[in-house]
Protein backbone atom coordinates (compact mmCIF):
# COMPACT_ATOMS: atom_id res chain seq x y z
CA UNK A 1 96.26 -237.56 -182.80
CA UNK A 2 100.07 -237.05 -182.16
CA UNK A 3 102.26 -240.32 -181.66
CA UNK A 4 105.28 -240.89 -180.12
CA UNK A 5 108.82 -242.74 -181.19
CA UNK A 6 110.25 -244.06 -178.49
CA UNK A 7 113.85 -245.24 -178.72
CA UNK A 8 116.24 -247.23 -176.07
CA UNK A 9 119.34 -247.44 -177.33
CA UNK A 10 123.13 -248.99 -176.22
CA UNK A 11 126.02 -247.17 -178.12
CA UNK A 12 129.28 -249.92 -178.87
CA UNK A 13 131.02 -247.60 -181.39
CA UNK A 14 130.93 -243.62 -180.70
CA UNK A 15 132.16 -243.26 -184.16
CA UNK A 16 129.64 -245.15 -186.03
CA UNK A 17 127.22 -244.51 -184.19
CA UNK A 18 127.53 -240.35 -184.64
CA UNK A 19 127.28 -240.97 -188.32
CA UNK A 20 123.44 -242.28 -187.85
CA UNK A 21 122.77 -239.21 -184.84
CA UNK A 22 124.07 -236.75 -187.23
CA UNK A 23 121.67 -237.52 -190.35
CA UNK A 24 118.87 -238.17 -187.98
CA UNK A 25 117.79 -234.45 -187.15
CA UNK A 26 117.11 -233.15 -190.62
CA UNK A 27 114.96 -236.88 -191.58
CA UNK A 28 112.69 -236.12 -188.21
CA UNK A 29 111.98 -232.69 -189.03
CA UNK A 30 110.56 -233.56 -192.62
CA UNK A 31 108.02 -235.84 -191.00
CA UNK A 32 107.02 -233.01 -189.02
CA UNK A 33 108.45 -234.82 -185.40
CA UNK A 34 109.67 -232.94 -182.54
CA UNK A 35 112.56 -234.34 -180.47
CA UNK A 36 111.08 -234.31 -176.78
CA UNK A 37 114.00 -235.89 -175.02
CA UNK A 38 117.40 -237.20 -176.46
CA UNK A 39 119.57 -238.26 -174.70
CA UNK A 40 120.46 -236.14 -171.19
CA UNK A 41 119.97 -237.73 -167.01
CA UNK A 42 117.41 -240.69 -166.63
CA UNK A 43 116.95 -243.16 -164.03
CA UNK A 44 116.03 -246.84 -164.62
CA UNK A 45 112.88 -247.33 -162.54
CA UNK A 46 112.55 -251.06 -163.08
CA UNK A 47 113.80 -253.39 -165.72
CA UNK A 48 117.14 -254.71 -166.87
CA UNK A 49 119.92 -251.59 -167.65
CA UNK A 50 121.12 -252.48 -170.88
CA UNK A 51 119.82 -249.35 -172.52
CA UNK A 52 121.93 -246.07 -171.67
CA UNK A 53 120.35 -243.44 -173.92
CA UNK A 54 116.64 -242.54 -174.24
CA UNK A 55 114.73 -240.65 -176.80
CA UNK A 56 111.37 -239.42 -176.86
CA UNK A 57 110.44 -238.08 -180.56
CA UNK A 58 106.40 -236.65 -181.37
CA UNK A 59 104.97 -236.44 -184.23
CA UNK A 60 101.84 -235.16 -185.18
CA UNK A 61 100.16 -238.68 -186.41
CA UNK A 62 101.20 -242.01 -186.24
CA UNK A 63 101.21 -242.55 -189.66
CA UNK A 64 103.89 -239.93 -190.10
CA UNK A 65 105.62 -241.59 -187.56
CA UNK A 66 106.12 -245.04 -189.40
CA UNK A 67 106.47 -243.23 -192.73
CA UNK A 68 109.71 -241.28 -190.76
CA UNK A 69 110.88 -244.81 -189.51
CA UNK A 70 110.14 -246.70 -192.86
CA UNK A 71 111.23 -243.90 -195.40
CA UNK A 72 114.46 -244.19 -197.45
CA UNK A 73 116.57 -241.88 -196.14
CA UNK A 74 115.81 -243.02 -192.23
CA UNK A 75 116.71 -246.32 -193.33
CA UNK A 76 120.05 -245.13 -195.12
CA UNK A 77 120.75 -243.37 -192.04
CA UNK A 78 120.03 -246.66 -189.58
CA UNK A 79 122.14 -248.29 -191.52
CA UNK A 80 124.93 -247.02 -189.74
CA UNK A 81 123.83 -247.89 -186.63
CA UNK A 82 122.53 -251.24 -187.51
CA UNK A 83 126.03 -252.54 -188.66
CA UNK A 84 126.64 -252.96 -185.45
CA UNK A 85 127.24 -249.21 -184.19
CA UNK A 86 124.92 -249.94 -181.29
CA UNK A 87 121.59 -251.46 -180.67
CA UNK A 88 118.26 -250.49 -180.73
CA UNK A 89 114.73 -251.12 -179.18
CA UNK A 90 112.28 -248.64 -181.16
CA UNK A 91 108.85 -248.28 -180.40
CA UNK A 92 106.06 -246.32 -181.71
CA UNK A 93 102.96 -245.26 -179.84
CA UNK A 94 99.63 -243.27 -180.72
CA UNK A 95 98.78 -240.91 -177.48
CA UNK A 96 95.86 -241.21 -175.94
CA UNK A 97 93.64 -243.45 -173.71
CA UNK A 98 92.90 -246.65 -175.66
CA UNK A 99 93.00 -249.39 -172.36
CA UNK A 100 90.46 -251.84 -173.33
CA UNK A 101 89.38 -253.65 -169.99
């Protein structure tokens, strides 16, 4: 069942921050995850606008998802980011219809 990485994201330092985007491509693809959206025109619906970019990323299970997120090299690559290029919410969701009521 595919699952889905979903990424808000506030950029402080352009420079930095391309550093992460750059490695970030190449890490996805070896997990076997799909970029859906990245970036490109949104509208905040409802909710605070702190966030200014927006990514969407399947893959085909979640457990490849968190092994993407968690591996080495992703990590490596965050760390860019994390030193205070920008910041991150990151989210990972299976798909389907699991509502418990």
């Amino acid at each position: 069942m595919p699952a889905y990485w979903i990424a808000r994201s506030r950029i402080t330092d352009p420079v930095e921050y391309k550093k992460y985007t750059d490695r970030v491509p190449g890490i996805i693809q070896r997990y076997g995850g799909k970029v859906m959206a990245r970036g490109g025109k949104y509208r905040i619906m409802e909710g605070p606008e702190k966030f200014h970019r927006f990514v969407v990323i399947e893959f085909p299970t979640f457990e490849a998802a968190t092994s993407c997120f968690e591996s080495p090299e992703y990590v490596e690559a965050a760390a860019f980011r994390r030193a205070g290029a920008g910041e991150v919410e990151n989210v990972i969701v299976e798909s389907g219809d699991a509502t418990v009521v």
